[in-house]
PDB file of N, CA and C in Angstrom:
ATOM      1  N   UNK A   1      13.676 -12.497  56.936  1.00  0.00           N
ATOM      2  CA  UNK A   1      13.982 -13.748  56.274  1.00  0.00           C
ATOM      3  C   UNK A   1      12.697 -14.559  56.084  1.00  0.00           C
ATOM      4  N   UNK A   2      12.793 -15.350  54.925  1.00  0.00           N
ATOM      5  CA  UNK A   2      11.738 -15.842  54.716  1.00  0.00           C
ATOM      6  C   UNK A   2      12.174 -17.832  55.274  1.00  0.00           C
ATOM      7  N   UNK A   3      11.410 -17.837  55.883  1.00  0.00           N
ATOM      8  CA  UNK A   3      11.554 -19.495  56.074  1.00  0.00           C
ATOM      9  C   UNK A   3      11.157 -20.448  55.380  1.00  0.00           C
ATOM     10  N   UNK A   4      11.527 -21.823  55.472  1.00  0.00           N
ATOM     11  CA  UNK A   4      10.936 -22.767  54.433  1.00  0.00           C
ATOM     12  C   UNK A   4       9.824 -23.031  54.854  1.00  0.00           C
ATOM     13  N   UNK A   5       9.153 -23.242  55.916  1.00  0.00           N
ATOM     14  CA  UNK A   5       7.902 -23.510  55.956  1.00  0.00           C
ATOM     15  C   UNK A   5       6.885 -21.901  54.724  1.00  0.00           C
ATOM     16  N   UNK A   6       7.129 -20.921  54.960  1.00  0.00           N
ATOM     17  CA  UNK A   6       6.787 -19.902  54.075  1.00  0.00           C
ATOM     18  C   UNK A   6       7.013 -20.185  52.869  1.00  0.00           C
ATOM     19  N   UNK A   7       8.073 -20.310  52.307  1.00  0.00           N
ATOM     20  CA  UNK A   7       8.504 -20.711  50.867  1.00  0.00           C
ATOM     21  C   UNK A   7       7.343 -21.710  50.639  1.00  0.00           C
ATOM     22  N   UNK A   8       7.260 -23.001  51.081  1.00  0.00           N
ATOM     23  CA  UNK A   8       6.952 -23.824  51.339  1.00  0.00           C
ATOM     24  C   UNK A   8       4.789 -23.606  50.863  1.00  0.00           C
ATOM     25  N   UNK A   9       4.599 -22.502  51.804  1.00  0.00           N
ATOM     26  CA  UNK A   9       3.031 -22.418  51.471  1.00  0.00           C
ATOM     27  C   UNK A   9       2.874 -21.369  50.371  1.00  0.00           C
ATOM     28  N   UNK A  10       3.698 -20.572  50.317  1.00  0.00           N
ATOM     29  CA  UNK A  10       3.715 -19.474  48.776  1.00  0.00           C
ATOM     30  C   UNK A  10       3.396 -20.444  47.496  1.00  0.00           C
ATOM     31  N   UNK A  11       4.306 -21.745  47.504  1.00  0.00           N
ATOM     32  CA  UNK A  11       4.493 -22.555  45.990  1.00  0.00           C
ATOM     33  C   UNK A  11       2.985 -23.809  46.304  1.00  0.00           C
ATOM     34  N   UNK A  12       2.844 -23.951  47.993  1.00  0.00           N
ATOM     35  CA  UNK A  12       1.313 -24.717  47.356  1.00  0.00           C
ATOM     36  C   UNK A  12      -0.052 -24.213  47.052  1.00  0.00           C
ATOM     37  N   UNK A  13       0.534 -22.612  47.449  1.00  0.00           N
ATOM     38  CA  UNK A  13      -1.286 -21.628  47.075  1.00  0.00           C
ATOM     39  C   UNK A  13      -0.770 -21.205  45.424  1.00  0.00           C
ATOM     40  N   UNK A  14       0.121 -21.612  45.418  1.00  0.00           N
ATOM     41  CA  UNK A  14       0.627 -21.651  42.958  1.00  0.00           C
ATOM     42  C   UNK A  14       0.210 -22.682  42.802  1.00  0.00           C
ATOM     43  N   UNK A  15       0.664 -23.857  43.508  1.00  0.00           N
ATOM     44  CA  UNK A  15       0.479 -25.204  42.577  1.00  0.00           C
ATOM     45  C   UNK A  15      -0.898 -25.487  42.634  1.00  0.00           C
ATOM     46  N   UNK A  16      -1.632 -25.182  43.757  1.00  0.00           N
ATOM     47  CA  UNK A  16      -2.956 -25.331  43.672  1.00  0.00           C
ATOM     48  C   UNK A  16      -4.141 -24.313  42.481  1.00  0.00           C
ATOM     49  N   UNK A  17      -3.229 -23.441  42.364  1.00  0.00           N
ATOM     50  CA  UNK A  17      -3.831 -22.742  41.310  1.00  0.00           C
ATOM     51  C   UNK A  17      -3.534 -23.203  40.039  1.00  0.00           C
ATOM     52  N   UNK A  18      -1.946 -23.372  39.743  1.00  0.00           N
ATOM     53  CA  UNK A  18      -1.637 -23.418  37.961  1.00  0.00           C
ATOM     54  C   UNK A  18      -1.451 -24.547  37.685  1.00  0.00           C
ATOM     55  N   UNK A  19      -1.631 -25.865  38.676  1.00  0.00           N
ATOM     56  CA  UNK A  19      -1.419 -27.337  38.705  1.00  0.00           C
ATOM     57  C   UNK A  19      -0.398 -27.692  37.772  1.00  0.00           C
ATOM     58  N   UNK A  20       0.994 -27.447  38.017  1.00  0.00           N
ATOM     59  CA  UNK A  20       2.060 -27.287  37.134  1.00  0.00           C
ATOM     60  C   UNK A  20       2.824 -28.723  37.255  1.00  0.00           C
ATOM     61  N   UNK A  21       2.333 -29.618  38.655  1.00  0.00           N
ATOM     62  CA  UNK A  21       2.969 -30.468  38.508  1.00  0.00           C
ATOM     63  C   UNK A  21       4.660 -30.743  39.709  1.00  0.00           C
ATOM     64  N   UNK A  22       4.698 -29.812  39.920  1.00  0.00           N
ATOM     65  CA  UNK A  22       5.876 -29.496  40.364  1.00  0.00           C
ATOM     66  C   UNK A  22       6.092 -29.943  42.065  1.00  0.00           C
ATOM     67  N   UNK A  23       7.339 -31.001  42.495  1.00  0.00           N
ATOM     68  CA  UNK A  23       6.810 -31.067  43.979  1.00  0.00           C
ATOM     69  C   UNK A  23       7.400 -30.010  44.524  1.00  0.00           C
ATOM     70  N   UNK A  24       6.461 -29.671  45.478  1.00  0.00           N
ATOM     71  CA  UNK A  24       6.283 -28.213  46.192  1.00  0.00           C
ATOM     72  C   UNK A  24       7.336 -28.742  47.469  1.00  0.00           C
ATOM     73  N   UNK A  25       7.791 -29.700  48.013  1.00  0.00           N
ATOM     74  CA  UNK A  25       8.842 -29.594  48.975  1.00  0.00           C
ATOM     75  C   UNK A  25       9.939 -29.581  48.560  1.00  0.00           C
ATOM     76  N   UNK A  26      10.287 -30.295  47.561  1.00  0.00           N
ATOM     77  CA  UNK A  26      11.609 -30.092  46.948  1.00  0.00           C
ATOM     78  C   UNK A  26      11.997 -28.831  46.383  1.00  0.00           C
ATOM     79  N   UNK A  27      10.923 -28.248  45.612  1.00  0.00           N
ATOM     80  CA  UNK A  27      11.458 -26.790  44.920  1.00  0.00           C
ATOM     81  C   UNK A  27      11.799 -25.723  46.140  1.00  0.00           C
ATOM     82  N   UNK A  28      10.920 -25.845  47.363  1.00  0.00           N
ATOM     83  CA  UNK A  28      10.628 -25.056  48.188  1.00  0.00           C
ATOM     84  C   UNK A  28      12.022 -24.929  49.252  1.00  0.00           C
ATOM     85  N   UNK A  29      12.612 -26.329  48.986  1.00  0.00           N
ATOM     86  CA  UNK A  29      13.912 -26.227  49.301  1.00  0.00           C
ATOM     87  C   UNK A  29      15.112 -25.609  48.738  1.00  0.00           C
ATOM     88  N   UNK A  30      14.669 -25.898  47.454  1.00  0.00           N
ATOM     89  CA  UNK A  30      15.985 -25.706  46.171  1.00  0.00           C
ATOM     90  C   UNK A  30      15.617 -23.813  46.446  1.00  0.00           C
ATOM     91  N   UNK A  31      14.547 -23.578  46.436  1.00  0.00           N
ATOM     92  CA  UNK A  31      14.628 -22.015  46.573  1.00  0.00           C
ATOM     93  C   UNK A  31      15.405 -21.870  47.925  1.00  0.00           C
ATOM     94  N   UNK A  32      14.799 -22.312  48.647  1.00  0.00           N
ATOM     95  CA  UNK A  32      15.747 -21.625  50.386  1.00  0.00           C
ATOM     96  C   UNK A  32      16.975 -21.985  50.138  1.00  0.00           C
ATOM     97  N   UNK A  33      17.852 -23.296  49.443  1.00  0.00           N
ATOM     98  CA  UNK A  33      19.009 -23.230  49.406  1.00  0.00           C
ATOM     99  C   UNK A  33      19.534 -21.804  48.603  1.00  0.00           C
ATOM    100  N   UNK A  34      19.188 -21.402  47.219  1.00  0.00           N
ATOM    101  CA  UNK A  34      20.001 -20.726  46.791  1.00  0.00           C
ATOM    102  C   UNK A  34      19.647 -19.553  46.888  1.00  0.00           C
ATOM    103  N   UNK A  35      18.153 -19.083  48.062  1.00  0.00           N
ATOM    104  CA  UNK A  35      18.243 -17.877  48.189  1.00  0.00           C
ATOM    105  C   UNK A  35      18.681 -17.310  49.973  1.00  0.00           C
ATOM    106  N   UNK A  36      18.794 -18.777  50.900  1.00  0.00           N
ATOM    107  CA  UNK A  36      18.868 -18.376  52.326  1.00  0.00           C
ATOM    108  C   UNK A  36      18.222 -17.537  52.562  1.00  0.00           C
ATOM    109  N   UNK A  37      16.823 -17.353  52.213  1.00  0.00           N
ATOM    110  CA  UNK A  37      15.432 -16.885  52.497  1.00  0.00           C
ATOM    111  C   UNK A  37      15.852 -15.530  52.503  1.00  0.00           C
ATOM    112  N   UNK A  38      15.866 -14.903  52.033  1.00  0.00           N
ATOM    113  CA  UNK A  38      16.254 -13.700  51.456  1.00  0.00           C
ATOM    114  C   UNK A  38      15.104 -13.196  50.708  1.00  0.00           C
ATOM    115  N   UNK A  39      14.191 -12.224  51.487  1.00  0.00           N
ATOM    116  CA  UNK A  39      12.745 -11.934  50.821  1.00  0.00           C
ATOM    117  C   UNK A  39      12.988 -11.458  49.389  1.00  0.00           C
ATOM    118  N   UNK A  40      13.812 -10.681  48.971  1.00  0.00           N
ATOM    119  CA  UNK A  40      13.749 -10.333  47.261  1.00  0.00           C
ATOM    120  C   UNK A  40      14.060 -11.360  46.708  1.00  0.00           C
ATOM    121  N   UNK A  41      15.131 -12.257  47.076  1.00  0.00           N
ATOM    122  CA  UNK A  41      15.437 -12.931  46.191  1.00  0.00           C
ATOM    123  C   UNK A  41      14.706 -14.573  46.184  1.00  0.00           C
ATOM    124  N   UNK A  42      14.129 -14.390  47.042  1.00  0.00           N
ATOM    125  CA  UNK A  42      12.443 -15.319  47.169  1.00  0.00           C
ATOM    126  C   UNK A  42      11.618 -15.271  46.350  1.00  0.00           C
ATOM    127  N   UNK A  43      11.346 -13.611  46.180  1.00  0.00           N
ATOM    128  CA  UNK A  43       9.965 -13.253  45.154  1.00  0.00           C
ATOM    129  C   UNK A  43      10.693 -13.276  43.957  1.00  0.00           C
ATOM    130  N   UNK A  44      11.710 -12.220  43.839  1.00  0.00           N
ATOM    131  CA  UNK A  44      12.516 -12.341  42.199  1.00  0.00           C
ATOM    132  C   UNK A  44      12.575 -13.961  41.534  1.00  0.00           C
ATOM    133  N   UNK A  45      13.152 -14.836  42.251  1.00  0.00           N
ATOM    134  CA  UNK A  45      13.310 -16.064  41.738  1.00  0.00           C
ATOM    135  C   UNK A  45      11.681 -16.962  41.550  1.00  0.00           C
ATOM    136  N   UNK A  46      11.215 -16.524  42.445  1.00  0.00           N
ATOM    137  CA  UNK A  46       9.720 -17.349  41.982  1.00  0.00           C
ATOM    138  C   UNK A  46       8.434 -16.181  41.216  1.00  0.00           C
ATOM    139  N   UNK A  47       9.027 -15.103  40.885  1.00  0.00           N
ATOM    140  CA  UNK A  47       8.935 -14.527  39.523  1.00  0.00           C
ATOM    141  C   UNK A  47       9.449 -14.749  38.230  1.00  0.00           C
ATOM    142  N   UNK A  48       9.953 -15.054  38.428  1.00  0.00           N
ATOM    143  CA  UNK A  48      11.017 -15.284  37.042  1.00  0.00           C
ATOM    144  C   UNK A  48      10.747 -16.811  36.593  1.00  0.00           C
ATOM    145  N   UNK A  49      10.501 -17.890  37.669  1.00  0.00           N
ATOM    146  CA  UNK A  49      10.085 -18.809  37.182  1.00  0.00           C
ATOM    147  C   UNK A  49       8.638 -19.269  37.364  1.00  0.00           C
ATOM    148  N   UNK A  50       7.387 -17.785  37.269  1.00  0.00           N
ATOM    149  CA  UNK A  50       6.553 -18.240  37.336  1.00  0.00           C
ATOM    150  C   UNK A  50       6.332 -17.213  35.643  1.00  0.00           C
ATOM    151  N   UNK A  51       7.158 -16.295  34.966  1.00  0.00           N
ATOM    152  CA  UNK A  51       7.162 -15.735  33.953  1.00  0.00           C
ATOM    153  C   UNK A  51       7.913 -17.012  32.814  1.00  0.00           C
ATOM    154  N   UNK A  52       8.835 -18.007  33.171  1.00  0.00           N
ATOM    155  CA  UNK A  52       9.187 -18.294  32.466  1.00  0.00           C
ATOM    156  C   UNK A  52       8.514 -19.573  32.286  1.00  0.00           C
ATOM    157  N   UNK A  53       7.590 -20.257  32.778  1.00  0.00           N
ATOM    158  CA  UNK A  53       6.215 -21.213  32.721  1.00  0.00           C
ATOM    159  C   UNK A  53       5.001 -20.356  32.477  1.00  0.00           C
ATOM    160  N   UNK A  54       4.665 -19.424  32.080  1.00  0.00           N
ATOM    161  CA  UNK A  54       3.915 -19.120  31.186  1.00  0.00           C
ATOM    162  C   UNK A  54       4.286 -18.550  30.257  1.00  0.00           C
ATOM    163  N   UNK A  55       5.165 -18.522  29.893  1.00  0.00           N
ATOM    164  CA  UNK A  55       5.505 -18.363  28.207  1.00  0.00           C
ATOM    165  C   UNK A  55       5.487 -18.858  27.014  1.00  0.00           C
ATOM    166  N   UNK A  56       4.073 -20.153  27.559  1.00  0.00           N
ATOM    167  CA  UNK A  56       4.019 -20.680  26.368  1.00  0.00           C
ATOM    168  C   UNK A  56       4.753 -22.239  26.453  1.00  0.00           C
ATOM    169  N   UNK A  57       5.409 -22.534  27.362  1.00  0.00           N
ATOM    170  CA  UNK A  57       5.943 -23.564  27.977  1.00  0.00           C
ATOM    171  C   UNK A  57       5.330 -24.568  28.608  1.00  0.00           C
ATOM    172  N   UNK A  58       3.987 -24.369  29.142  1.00  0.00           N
ATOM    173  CA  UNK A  58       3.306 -24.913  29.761  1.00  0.00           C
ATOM    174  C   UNK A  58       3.369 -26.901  29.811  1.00  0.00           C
ATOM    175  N   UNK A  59       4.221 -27.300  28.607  1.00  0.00           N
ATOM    176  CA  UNK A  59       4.199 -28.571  28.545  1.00  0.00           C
ATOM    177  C   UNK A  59       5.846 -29.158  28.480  1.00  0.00           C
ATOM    178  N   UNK A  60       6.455 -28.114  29.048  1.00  0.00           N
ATOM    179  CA  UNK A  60       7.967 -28.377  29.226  1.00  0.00           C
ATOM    180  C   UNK A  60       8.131 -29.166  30.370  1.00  0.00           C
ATOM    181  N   UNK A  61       9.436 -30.174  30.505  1.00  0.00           N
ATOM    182  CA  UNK A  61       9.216 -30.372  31.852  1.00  0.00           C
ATOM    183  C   UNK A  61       9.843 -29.526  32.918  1.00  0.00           C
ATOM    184  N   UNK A  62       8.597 -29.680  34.134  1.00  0.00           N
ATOM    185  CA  UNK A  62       8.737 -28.865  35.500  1.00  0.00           C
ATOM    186  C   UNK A  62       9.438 -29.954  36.511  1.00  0.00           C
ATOM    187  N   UNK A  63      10.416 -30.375  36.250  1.00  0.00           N
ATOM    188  CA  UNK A  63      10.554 -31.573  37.634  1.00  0.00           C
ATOM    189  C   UNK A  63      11.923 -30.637  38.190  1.00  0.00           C
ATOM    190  N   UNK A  64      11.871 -31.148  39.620  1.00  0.00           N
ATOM    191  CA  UNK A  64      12.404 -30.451  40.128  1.00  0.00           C
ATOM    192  C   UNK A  64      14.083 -30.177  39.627  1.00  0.00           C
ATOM    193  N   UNK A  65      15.062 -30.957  38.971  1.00  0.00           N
ATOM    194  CA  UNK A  65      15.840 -30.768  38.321  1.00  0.00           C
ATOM    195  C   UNK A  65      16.094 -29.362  37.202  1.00  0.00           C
ATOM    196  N   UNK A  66      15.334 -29.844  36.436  1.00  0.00           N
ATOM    197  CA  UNK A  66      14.872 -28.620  35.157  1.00  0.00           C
ATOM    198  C   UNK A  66      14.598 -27.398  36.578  1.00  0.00           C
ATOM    199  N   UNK A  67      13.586 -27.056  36.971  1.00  0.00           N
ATOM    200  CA  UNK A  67      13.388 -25.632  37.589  1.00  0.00           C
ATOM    201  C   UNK A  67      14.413 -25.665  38.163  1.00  0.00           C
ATOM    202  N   UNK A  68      15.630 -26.242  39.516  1.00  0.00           N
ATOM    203  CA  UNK A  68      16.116 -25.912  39.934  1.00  0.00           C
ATOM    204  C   UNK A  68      17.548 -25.530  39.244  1.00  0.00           C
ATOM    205  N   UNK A  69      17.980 -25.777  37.886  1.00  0.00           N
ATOM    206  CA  UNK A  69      18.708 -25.701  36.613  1.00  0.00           C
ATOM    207  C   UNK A  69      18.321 -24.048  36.814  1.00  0.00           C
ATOM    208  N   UNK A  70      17.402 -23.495  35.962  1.00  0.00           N
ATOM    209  CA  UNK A  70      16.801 -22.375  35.887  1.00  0.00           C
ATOM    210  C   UNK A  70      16.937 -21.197  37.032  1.00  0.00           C
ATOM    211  N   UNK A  71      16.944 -21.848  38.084  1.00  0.00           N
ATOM    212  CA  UNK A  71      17.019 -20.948  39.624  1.00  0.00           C
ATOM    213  C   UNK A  71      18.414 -20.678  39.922  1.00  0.00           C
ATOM    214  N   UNK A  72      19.093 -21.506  39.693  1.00  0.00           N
ATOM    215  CA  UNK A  72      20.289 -21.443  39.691  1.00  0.00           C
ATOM    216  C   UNK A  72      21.028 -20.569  38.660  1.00  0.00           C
ATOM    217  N   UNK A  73      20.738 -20.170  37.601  1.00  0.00           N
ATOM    218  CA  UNK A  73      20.913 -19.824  36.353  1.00  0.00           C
ATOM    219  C   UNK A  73      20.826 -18.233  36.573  1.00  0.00           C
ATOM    220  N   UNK A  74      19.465 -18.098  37.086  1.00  0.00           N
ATOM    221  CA  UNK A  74      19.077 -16.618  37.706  1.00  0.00           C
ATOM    222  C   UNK A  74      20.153 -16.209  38.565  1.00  0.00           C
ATOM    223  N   UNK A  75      20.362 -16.973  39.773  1.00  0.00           N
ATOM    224  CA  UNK A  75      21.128 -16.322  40.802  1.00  0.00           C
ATOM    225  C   UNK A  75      22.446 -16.280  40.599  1.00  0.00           C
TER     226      UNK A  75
END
């Protein structure tokens, strides 16, 4: 199982890279809620929404609402 403190440092070594904007405790939650740290469905979901912010999207909004819309959508 993946914990939120983990979730948690996975999305600030992204945000520190792709500066997307996004708060990293809230998403980091919204992931552990709808994946109950569940290692695939940890990486699958923060694949999918790290494929679907670079698609050209880059100026969509990222607030935690909108992504967690999207995460939810996946699972």
């Amino acid at each position: 199982m993946v914990k939120l403190a983990g979730i948690e440092k996975m999305l600030t070594e992204y945000e520190g890279n792709r500066m997307t904007g996004m708060n990293v405790a809230e998403m980091s939650e919204l992931i552990f809620e709808y994946t109950y740290g569940y290692p695939f469905l940890v990486s699958y979901i923060c694949k999918l929404l790290n494929e679907k912010m670079s698609m050209g999207k880059r100026r969509a909004s990222r607030s935690s609402k909108n992504i967690g819309q999207k995460a939810q959508y996946i699972v």
